[in-house]
PDB file of N, CA and C in Angstrom:
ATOM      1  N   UNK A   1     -10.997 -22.212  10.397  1.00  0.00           N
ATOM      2  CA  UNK A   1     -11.426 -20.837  10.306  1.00  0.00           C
ATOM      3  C   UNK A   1     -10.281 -19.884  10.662  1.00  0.00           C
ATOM      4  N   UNK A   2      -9.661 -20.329  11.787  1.00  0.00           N
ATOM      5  CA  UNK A   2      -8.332 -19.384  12.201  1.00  0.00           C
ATOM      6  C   UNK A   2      -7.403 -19.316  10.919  1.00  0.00           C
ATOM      7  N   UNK A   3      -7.306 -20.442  10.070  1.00  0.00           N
ATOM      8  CA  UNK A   3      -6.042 -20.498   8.966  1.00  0.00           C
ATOM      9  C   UNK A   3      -6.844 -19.603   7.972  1.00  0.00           C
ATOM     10  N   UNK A   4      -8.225 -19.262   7.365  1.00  0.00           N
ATOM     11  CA  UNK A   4      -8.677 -18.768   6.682  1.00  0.00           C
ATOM     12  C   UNK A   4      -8.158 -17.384   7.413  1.00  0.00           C
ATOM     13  N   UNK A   5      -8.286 -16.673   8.277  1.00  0.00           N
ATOM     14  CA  UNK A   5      -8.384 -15.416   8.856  1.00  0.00           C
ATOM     15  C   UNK A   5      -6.520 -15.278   8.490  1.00  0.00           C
ATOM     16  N   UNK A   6      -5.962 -16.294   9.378  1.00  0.00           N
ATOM     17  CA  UNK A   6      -4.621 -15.372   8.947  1.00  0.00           C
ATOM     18  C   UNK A   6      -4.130 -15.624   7.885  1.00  0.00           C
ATOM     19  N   UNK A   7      -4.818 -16.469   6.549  1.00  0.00           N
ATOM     20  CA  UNK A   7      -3.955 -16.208   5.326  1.00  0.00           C
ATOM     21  C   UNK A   7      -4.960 -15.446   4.761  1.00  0.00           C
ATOM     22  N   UNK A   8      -5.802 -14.531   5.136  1.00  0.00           N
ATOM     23  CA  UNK A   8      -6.240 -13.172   4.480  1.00  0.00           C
ATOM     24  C   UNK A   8      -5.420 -11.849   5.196  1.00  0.00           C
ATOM     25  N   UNK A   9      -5.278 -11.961   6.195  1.00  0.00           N
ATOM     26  CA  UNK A   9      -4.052 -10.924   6.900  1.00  0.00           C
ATOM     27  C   UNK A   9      -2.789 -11.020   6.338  1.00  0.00           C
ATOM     28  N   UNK A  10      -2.171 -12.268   6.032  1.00  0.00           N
ATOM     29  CA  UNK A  10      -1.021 -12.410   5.550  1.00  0.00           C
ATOM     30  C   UNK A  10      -1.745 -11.792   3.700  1.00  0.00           C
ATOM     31  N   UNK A  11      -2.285 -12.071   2.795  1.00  0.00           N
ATOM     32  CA  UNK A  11      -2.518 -11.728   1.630  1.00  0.00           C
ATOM     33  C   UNK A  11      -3.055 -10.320   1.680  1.00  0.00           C
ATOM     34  N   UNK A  12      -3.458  -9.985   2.371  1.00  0.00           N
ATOM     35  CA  UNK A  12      -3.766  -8.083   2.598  1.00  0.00           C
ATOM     36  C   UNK A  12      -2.343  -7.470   3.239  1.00  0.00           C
ATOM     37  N   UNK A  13      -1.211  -7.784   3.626  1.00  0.00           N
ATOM     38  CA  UNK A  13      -0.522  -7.369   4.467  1.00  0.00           C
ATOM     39  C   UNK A  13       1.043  -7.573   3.281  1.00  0.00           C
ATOM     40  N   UNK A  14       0.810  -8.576   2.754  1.00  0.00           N
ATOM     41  CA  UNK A  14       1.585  -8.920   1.232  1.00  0.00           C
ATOM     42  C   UNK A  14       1.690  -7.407   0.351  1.00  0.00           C
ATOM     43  N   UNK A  15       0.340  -7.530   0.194  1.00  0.00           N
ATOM     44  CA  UNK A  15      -0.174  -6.493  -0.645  1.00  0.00           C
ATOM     45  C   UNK A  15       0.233  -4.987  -0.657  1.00  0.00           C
ATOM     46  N   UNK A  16       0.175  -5.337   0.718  1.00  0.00           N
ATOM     47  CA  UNK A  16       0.301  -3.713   1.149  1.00  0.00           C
ATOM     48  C   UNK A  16       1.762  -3.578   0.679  1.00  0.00           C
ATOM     49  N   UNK A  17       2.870  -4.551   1.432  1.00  0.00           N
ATOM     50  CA  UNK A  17       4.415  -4.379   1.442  1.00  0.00           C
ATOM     51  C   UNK A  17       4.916  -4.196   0.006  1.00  0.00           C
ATOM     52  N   UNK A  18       3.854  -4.991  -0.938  1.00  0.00           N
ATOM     53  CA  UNK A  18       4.331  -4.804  -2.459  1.00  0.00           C
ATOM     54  C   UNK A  18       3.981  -3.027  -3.171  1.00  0.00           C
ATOM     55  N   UNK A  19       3.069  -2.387  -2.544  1.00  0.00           N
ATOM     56  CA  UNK A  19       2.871  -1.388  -2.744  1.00  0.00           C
ATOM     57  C   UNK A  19       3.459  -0.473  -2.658  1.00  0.00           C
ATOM     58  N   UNK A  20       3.712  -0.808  -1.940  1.00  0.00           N
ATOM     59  CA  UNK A  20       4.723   0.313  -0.812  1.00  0.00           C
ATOM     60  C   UNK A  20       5.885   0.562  -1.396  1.00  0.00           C
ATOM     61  N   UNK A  21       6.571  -0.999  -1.724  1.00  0.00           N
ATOM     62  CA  UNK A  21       8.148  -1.091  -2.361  1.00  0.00           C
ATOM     63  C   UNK A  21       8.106  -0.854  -3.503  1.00  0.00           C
ATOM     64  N   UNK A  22       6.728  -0.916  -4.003  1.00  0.00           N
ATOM     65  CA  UNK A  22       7.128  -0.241  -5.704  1.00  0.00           C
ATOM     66  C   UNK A  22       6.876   1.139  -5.744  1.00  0.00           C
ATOM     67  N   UNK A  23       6.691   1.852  -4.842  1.00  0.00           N
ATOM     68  CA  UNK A  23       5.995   3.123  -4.844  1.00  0.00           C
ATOM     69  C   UNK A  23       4.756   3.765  -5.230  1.00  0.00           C
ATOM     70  N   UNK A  24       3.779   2.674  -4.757  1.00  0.00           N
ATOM     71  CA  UNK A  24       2.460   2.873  -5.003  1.00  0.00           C
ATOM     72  C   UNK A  24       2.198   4.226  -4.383  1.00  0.00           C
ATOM     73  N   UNK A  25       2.428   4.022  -3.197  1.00  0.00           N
ATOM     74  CA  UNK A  25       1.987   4.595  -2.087  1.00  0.00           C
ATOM     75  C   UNK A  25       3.126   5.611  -0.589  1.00  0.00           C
ATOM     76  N   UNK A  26       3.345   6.464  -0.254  1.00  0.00           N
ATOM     77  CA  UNK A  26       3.577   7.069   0.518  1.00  0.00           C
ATOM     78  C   UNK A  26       3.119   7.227   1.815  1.00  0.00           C
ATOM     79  N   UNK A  27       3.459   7.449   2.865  1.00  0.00           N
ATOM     80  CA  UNK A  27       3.479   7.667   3.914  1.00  0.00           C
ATOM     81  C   UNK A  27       3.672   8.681   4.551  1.00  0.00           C
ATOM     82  N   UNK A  28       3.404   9.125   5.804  1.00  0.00           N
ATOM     83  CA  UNK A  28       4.194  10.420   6.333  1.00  0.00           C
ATOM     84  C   UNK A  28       3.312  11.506   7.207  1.00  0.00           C
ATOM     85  N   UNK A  29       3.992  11.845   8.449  1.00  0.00           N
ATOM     86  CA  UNK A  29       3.609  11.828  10.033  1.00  0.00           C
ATOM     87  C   UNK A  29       4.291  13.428  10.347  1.00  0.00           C
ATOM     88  N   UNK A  30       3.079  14.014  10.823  1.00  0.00           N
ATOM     89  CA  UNK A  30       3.073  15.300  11.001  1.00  0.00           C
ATOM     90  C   UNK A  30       2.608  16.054  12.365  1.00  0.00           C
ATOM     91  N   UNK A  31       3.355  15.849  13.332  1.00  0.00           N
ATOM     92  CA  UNK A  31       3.510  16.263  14.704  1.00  0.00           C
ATOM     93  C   UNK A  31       2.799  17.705  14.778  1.00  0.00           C
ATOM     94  N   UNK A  32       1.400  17.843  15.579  1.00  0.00           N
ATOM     95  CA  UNK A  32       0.891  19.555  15.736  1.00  0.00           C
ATOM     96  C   UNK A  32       2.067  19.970  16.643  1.00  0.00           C
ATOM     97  N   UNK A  33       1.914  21.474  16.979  1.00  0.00           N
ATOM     98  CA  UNK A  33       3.154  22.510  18.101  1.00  0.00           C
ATOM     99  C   UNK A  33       3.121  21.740  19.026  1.00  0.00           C
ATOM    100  N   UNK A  34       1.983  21.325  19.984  1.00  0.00           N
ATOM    101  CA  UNK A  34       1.667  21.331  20.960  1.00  0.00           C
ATOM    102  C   UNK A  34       1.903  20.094  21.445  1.00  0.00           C
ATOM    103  N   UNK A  35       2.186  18.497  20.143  1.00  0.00           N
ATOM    104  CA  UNK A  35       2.316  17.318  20.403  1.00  0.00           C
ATOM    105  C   UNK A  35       1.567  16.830  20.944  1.00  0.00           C
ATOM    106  N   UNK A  36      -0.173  17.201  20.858  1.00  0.00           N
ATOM    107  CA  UNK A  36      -1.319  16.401  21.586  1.00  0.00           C
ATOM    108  C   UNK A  36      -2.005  15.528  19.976  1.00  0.00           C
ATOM    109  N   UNK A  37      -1.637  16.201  18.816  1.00  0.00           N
ATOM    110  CA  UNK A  37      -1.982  15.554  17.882  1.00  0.00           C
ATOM    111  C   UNK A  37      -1.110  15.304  16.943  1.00  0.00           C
ATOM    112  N   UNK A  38      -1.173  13.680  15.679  1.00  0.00           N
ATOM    113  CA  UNK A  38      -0.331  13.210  15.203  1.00  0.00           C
ATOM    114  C   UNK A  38      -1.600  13.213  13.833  1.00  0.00           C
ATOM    115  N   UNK A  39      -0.996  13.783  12.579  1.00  0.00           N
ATOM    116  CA  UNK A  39      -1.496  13.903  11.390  1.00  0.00           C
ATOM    117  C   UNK A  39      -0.699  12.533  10.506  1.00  0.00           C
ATOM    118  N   UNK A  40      -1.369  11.798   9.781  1.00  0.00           N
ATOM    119  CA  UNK A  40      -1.029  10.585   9.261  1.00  0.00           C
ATOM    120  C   UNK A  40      -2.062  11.045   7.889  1.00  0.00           C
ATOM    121  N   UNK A  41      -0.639  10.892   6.719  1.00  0.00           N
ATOM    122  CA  UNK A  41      -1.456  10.847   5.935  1.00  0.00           C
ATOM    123  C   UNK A  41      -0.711   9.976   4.296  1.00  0.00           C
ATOM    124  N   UNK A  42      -1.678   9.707   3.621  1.00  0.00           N
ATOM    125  CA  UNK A  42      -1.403   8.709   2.265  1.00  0.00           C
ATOM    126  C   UNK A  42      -1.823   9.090   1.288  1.00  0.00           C
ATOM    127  N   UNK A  43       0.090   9.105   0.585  1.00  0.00           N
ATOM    128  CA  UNK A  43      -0.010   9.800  -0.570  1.00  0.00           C
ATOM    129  C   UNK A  43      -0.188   8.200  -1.629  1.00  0.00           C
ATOM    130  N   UNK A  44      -0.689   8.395  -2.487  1.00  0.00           N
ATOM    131  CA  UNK A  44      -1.324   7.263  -3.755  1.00  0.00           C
ATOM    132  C   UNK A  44      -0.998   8.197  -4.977  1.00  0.00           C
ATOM    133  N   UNK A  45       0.325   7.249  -5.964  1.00  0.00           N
ATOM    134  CA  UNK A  45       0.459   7.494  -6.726  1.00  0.00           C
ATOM    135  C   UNK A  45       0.026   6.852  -7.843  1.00  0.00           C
ATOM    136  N   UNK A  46      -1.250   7.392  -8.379  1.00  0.00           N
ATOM    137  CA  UNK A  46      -1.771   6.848  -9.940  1.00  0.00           C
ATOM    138  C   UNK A  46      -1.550   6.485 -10.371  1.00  0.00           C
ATOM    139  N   UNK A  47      -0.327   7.445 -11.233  1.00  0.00           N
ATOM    140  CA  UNK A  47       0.473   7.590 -12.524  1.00  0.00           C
ATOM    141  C   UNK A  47       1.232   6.291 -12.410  1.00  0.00           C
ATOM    142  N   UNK A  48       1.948   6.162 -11.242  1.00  0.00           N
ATOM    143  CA  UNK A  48       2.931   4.743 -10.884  1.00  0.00           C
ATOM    144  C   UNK A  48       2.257   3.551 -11.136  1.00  0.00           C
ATOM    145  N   UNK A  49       0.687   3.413 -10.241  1.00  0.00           N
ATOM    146  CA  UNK A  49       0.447   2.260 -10.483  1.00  0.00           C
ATOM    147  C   UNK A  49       0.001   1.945 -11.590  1.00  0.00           C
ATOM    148  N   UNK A  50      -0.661   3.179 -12.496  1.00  0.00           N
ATOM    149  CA  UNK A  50      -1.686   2.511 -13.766  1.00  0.00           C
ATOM    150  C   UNK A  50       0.178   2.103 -14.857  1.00  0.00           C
ATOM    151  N   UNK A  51       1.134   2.471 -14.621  1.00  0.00           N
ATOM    152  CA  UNK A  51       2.269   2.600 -15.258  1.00  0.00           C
ATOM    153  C   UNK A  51       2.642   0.910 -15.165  1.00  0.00           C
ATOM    154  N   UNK A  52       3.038   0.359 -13.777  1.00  0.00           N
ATOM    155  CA  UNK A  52       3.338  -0.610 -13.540  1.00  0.00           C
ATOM    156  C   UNK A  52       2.064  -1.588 -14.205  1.00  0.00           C
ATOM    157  N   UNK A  53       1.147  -1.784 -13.651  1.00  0.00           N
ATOM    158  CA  UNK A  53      -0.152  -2.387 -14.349  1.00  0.00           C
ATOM    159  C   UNK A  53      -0.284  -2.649 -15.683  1.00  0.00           C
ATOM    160  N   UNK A  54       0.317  -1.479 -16.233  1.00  0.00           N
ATOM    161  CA  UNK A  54       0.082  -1.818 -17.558  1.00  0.00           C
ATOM    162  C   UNK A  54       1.313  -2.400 -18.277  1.00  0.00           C
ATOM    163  N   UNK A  55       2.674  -2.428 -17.580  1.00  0.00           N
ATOM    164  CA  UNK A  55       4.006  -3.103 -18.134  1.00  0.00           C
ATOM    165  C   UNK A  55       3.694  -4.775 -17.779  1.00  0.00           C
ATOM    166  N   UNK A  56       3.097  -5.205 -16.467  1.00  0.00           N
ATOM    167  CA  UNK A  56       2.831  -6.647 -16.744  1.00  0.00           C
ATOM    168  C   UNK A  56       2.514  -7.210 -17.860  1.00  0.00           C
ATOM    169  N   UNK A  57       3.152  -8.752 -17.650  1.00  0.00           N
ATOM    170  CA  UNK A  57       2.874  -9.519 -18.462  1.00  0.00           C
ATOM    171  C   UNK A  57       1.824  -9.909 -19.102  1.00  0.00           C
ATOM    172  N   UNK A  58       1.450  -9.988 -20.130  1.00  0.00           N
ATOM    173  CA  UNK A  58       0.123 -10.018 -20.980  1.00  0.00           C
ATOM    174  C   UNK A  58      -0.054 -12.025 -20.446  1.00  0.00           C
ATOM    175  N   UNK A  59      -1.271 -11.995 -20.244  1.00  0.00           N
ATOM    176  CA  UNK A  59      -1.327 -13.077 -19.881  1.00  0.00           C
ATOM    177  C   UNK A  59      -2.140 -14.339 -21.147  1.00  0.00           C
ATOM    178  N   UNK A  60      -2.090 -15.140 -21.272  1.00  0.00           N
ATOM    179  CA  UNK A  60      -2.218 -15.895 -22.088  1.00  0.00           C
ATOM    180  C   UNK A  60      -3.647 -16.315 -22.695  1.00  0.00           C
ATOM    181  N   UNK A  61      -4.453 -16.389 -23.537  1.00  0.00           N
ATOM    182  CA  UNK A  61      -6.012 -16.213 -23.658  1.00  0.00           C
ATOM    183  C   UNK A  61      -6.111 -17.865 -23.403  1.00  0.00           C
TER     184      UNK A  61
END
């Protein structure tokens, strides 16, 4: 059960890093005046992924 749990962390965590490096996705951290609050927010680029998605390889019937 433990090997099931961390090769879904490792395959969600894959995922993420591949996203990221193709430019799925953005990041980016926004300090209030006062430094009691931290704004986190995710930018998701569409256009990129439906772009990439659709250049894969056609897969075989």
């Amino acid at each position: 059960m433990k090997r099931l749990a961390l090769l879904i962390v490792v395959v969600i965590g894959l995922g993420l890093w591949v996203g990221y490096y193709r430019g799925w996705y953005s990041l980016s951290r926004t300090e209030s005046a006062s430094g009691n609050q931290i704004d986190l927010r995710m930018t998701i680029d569409r256009d990129r992924v439906k772009l990439d998605t659709q250049r894969s390889p056609a897969k075989p019937d």
